[in-house]
N, C-alpha and C. Protein backbone atom coordinates (compact mmCIF):
# COMPACT_ATOMS: atom_id res chain seq x y z
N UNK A 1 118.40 120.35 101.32
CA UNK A 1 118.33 119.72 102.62
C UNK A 1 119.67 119.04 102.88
N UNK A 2 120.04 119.25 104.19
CA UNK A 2 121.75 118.54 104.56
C UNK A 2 120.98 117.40 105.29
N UNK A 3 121.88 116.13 104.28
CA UNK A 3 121.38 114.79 104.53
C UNK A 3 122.83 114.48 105.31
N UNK A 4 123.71 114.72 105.51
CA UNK A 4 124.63 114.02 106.39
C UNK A 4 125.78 115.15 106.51
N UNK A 5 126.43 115.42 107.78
CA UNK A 5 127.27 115.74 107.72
C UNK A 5 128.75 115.12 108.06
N UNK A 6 129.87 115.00 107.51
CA UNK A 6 130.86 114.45 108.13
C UNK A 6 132.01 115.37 108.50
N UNK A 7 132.75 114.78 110.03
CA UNK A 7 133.16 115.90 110.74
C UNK A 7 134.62 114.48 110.72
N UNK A 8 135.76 114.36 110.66
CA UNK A 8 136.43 113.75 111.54
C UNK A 8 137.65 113.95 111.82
N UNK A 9 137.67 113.92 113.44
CA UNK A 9 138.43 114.73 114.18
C UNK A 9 140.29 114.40 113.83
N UNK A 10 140.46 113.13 113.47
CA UNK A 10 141.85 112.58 113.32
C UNK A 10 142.31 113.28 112.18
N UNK A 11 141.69 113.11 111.12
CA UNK A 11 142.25 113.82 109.82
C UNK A 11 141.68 115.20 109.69
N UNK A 12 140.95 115.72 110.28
CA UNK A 12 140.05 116.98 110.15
C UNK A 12 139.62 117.36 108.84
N UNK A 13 139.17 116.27 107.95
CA UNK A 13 138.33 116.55 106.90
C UNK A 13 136.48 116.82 107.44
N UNK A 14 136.33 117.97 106.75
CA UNK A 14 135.06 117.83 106.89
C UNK A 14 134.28 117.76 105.20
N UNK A 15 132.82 117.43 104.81
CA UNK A 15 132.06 117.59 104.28
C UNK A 15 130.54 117.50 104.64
N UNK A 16 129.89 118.03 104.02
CA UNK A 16 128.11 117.75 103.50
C UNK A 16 128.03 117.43 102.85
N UNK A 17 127.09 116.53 102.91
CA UNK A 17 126.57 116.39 101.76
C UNK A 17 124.30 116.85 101.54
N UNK A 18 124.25 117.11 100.33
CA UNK A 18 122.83 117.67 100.58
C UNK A 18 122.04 116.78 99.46
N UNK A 19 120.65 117.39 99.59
CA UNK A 19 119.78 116.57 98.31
C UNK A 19 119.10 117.92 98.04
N UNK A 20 118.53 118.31 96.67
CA UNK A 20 117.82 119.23 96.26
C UNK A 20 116.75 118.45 95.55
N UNK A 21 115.35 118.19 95.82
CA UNK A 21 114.27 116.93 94.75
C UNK A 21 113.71 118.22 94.19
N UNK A 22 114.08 120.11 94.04
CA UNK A 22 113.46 120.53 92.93
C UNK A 22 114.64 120.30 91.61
N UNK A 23 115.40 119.92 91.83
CA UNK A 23 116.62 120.40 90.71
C UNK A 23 117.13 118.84 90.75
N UNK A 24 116.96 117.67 91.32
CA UNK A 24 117.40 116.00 91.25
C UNK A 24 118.82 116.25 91.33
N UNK A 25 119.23 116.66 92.53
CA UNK A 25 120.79 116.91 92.88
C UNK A 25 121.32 116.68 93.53
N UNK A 26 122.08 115.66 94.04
CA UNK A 26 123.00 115.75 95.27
C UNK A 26 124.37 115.99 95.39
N UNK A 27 124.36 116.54 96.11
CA UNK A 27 125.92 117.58 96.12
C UNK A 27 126.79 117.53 97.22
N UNK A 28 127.96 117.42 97.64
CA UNK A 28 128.96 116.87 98.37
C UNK A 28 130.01 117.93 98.55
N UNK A 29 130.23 118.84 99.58
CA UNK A 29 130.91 120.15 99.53
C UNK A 29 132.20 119.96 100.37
N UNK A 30 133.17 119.96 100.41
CA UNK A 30 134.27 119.90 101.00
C UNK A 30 134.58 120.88 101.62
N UNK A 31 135.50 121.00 102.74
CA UNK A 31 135.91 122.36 103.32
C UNK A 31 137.61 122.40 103.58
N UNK A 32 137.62 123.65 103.01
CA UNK A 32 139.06 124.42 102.39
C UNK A 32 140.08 123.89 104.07
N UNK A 33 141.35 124.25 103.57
CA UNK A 33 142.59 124.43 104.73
C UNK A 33 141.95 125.43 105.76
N UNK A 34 142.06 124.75 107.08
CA UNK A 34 141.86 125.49 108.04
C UNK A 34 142.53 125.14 109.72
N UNK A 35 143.06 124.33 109.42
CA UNK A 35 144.06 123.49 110.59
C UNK A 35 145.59 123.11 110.27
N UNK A 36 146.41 123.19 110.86
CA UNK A 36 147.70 122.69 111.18
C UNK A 36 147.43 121.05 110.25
N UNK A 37 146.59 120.59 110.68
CA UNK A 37 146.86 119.57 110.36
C UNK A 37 145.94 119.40 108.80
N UNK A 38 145.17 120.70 108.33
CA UNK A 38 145.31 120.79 106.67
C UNK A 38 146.22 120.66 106.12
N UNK A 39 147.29 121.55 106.64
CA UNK A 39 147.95 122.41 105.67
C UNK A 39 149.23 120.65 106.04
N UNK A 40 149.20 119.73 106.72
CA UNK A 40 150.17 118.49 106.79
C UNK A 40 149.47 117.92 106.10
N UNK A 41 148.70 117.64 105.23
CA UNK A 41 148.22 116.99 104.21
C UNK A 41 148.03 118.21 102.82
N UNK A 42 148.40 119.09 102.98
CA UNK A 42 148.40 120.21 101.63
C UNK A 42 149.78 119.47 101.33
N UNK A 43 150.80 119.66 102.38
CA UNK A 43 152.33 120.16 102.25
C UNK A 43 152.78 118.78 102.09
N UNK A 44 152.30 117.19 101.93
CA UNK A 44 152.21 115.89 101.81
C UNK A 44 152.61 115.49 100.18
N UNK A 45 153.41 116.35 99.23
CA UNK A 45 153.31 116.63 97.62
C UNK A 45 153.27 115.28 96.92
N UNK A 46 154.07 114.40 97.97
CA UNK A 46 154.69 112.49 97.61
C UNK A 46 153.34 112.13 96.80
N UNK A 47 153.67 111.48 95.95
CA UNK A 47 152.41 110.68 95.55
C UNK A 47 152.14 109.29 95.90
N UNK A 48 150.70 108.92 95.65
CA UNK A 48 150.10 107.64 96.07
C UNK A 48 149.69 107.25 93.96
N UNK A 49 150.12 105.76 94.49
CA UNK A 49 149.84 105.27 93.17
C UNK A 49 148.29 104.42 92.85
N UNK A 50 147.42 105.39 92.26
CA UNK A 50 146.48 105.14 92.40
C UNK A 50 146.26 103.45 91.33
N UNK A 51 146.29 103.30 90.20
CA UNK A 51 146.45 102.29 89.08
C UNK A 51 147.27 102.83 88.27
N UNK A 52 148.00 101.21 87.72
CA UNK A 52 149.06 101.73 86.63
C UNK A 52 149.69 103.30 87.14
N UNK A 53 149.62 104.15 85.80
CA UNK A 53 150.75 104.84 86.34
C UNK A 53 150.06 106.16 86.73
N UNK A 54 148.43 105.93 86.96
CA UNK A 54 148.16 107.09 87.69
C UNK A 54 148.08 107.50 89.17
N UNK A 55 148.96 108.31 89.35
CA UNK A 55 149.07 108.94 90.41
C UNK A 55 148.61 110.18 91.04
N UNK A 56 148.75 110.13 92.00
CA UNK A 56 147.85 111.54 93.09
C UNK A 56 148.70 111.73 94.03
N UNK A 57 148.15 112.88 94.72
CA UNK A 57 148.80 114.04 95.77
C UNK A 57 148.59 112.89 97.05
N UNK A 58 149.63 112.37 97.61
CA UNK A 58 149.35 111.50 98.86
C UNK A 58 148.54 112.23 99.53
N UNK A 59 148.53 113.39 100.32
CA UNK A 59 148.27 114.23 101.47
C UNK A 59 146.79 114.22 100.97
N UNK A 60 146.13 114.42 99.99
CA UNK A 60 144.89 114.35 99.77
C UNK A 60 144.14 113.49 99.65
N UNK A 61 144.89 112.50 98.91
CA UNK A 61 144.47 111.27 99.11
C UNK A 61 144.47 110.40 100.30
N UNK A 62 145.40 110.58 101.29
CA UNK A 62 144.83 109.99 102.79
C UNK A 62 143.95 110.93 103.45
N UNK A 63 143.88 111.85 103.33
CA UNK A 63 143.25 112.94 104.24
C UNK A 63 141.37 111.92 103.45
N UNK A 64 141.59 112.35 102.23
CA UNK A 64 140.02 111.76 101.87
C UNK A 64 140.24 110.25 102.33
N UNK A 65 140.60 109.56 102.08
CA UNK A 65 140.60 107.80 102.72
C UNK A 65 140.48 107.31 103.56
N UNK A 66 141.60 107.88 104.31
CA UNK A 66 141.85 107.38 106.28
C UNK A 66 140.85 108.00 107.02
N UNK A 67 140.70 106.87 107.91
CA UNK A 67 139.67 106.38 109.00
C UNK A 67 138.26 106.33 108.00
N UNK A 68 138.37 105.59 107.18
CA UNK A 68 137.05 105.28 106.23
C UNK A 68 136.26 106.29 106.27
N UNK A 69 136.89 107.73 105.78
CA UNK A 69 136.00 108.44 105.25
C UNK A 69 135.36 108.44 103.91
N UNK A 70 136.19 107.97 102.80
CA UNK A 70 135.84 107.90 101.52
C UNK A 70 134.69 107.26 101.18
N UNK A 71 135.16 105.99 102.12
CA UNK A 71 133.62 104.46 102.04
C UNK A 71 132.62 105.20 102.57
N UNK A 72 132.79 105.82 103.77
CA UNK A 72 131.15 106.75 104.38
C UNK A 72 130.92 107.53 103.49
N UNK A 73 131.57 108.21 102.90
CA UNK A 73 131.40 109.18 102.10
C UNK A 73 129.88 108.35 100.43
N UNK A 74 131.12 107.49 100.08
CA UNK A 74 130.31 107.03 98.96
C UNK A 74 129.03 105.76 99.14
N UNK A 75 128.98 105.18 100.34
CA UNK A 75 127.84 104.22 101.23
C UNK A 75 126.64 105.20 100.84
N UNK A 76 127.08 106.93 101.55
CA UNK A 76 125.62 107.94 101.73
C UNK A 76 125.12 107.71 100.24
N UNK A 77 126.50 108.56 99.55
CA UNK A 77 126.02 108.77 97.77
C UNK A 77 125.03 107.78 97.28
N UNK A 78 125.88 106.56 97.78
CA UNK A 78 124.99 105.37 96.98
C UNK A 78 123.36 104.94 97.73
N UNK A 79 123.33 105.31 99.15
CA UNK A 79 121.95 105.06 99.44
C UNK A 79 121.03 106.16 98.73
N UNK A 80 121.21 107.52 99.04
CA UNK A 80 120.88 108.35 98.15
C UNK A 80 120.57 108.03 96.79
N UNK A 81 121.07 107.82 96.30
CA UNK A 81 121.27 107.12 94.84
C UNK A 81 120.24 105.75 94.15
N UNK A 82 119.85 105.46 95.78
CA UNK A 82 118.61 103.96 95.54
C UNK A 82 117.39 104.72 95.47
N UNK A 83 117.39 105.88 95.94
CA UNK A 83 116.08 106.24 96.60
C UNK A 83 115.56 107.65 94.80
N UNK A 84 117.05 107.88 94.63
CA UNK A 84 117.09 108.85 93.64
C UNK A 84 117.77 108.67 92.33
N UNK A 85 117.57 107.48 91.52
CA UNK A 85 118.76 106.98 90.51
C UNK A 85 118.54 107.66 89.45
N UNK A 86 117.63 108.52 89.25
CA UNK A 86 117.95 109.93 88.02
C UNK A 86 118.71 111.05 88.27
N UNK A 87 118.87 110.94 89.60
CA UNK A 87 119.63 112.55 90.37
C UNK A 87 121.28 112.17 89.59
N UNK A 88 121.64 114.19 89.15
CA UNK A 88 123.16 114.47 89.36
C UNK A 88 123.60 114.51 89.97
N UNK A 89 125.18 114.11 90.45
CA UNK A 89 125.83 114.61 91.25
C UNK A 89 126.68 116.24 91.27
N UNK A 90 126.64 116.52 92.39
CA UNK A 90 127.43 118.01 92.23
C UNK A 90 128.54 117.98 93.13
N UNK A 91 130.20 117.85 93.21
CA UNK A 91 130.83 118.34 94.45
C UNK A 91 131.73 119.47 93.66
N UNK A 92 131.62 119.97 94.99
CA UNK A 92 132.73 121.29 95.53
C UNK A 92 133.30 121.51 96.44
N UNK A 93 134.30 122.53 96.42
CA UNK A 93 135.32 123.03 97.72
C UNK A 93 136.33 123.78 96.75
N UNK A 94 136.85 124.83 98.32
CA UNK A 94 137.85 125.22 97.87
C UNK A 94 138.75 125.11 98.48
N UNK A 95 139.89 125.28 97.79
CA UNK A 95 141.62 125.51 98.02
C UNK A 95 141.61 123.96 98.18
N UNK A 96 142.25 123.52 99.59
CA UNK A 96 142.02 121.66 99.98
C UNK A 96 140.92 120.89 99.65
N UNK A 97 139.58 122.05 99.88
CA UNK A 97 137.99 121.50 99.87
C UNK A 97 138.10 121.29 97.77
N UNK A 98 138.68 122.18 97.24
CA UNK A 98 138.63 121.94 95.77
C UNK A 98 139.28 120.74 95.41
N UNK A 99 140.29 120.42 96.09
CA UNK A 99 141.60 119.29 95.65
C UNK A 99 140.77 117.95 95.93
N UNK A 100 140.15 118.02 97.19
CA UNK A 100 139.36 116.74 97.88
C UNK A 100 138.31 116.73 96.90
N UNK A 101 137.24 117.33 96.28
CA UNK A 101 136.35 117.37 95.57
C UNK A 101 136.94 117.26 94.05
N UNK A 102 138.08 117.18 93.80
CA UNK A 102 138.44 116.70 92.30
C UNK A 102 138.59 115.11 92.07
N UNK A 103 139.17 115.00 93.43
CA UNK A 103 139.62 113.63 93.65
C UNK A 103 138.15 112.65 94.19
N UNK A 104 137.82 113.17 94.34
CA UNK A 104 136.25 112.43 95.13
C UNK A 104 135.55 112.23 93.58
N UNK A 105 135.47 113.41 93.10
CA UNK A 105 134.79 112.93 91.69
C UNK A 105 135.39 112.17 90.80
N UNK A 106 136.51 112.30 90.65
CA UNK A 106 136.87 110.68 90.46
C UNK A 106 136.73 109.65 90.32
N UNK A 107 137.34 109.34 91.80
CA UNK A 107 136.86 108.08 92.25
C UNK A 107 135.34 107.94 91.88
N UNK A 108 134.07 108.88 92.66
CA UNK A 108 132.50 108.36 92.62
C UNK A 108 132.79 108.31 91.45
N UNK A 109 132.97 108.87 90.28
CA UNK A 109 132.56 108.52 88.69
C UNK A 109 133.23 106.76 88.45
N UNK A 110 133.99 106.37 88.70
CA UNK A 110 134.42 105.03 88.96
C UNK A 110 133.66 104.29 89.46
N UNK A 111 132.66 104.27 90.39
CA UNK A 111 131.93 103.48 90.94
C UNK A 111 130.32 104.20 90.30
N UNK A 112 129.93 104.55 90.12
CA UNK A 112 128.65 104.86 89.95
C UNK A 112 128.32 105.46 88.23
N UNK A 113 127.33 105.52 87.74
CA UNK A 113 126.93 105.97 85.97
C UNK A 113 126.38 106.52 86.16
N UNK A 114 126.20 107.78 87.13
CA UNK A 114 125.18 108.46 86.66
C UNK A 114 126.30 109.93 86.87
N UNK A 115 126.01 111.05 86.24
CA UNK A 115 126.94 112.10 86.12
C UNK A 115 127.12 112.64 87.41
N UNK A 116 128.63 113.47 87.00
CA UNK A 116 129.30 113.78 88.20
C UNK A 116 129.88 115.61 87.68
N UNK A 117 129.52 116.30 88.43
CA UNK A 117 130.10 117.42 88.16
C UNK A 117 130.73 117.61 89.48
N UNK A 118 131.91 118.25 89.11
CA UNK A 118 132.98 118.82 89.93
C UNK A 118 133.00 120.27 89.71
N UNK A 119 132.42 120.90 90.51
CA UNK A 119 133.10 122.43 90.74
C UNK A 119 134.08 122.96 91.54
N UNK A 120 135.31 123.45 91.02
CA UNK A 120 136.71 123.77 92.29
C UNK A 120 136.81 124.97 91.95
N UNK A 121 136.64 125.38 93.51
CA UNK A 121 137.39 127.05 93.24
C UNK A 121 139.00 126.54 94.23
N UNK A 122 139.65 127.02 93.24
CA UNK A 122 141.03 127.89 93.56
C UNK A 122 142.00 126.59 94.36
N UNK A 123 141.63 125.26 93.39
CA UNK A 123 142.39 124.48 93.87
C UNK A 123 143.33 123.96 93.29
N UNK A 124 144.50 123.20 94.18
CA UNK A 124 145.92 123.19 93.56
C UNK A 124 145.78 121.88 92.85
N UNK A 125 146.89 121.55 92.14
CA UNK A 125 146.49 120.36 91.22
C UNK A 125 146.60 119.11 92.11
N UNK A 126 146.33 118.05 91.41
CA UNK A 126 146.14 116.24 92.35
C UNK A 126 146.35 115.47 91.97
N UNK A 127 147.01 115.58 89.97
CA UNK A 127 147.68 114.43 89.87
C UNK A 127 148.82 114.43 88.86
N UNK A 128 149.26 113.53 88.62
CA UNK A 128 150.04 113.16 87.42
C UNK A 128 149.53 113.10 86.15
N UNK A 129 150.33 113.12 84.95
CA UNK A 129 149.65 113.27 83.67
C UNK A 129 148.59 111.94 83.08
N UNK A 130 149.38 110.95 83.54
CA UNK A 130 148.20 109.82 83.58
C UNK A 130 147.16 109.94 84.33
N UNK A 131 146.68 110.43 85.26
CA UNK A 131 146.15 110.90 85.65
C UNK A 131 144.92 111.72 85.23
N UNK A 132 145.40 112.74 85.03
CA UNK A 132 144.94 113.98 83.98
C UNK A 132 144.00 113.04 82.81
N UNK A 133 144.70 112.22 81.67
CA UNK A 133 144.28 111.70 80.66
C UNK A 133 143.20 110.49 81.10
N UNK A 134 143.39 109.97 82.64
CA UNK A 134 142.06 109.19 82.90
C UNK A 134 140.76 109.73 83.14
N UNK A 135 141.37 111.09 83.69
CA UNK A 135 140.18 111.64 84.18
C UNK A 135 139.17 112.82 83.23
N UNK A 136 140.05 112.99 82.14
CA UNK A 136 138.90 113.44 81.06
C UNK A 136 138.74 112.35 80.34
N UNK A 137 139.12 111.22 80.23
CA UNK A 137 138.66 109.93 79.35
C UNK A 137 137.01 109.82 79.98
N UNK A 138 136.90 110.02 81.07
CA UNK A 138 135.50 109.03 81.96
C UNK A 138 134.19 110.46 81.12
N UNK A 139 133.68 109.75 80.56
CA UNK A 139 132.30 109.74 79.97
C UNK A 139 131.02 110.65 81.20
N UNK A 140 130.80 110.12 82.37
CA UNK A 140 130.56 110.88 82.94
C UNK A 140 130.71 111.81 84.08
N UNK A 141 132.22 112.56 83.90
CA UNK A 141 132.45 113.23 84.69
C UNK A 141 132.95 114.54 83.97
N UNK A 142 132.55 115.37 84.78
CA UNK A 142 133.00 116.96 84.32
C UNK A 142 133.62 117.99 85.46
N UNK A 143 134.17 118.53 85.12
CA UNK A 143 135.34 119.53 85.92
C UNK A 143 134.72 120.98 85.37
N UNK A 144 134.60 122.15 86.51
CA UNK A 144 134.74 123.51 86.19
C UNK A 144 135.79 123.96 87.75
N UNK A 145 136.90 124.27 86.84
CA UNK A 145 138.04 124.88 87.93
C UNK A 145 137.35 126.20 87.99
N UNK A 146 137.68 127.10 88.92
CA UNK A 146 137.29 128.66 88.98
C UNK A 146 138.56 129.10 89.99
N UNK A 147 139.12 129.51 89.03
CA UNK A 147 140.71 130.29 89.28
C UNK A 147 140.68 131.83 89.58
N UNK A 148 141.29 132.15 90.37
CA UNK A 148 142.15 133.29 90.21
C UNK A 148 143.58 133.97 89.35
N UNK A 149 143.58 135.22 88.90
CA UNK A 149 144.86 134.45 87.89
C UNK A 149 145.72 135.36 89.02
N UNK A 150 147.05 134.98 88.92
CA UNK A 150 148.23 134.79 89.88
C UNK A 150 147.86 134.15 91.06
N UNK A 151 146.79 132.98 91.39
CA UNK A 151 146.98 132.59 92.77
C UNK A 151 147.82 131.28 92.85
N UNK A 152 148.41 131.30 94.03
CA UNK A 152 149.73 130.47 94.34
C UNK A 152 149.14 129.42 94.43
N UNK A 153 148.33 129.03 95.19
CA UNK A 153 147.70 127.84 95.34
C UNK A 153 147.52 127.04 93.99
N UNK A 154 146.74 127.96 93.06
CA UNK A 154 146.55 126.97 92.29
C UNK A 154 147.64 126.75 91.30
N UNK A 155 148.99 127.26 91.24
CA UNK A 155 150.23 126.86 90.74
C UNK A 155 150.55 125.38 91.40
N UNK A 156 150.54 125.18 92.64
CA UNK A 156 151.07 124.40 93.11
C UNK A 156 150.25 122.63 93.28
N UNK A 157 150.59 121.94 93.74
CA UNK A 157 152.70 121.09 93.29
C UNK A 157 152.80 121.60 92.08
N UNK A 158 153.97 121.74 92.03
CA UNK A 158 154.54 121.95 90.07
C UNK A 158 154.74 120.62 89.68
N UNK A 159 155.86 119.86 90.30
CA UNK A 159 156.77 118.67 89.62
C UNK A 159 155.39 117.75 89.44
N UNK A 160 155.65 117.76 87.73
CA UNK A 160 154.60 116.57 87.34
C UNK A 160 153.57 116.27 87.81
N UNK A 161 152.99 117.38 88.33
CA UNK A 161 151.73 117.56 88.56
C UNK A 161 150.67 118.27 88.02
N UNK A 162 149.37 117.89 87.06
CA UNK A 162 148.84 118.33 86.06
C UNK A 162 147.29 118.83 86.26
N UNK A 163 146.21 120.28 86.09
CA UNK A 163 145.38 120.34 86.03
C UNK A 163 144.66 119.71 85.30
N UNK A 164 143.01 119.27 86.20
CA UNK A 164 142.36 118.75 85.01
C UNK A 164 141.22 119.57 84.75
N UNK A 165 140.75 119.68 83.60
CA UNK A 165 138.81 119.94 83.36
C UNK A 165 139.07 121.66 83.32
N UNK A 166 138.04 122.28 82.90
CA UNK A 166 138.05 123.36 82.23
C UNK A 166 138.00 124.45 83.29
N UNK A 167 139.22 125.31 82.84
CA UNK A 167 139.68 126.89 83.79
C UNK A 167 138.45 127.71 83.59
């Protein structure tokens, strides 16, 4: 069942998010480059300093933040979450929708204990090596990348920019 959708027009991020009560799941799907003004937050490589010295892909990281999408984003999770505090989490996306959904799981694993799976197809990397090492440190969060092999996308940023969670 799609419990919320978010559409917003300034940054043109979109997601769903859904609930499944046969499988205790809620899942948060991102959607890939598809605007001019994706691909100005793909092509954004600068980083934002998230703590200490971990860092991220600016362009993804405002695209998920600005105009309080992130807080709407994780407000739903967490009402969801009152009503359902045994449920997993699930997000995905690809290409941008993968990058936004690496970084979203993240962060939610930071705020919330109950598990977080990340599924990315064919997305480019999002952070720095500190980075990288915070984000397999966290206990409950898990990564499945799903690659193509020679795709460009997921080469890119190069400079000191590091995949995380299992190809």
């Amino acid at each position: 069942k799609v419990c919320k959708f978010f559409s917003n027009k300034e940054s043109d991020i979109q997601a769903g998010i859904t609930i499944n009560k046969d499988d205790n799941r809620i899942s948060i799907i991102f959607r890939g480059s598809e605007s001019l003004s994706d691909w100005y937050y793909d092509l954004n490589i600068f980083k934002h300093k998230l703590d200490n010295d971990i860092k991220v892909h600016k362009g993804f990281y405002n695209q998920l933040t600005s105009y309080n999408v992130y807080d709407k984003l994780l407000l739903e999770v967490k009402k969801l979450l009152e009503e359902h505090s045994d449920y997993e989490i699930y997000i995905t996306g690809h290409s941008l929708g993968g990058a936004l959904s690496t970084l979203f799981g993240y962060l939610l694993s930071c705020e919330i204990i109950n598990k977080v799976t990340v599924v990315s197809f064919a997305s480019p990397r999002v952070g720095n090596k500190a980075w990288q090492k915070a984000f397999e440190k966290k206990s409950n969060l898990t990564h499945f990348r799903v690659t193509n092999n020679r795709d460009i996308v997921t080469a890119f940023p190069t400079f000191r920019y590091r995949h995380v969670g299992n190809n």
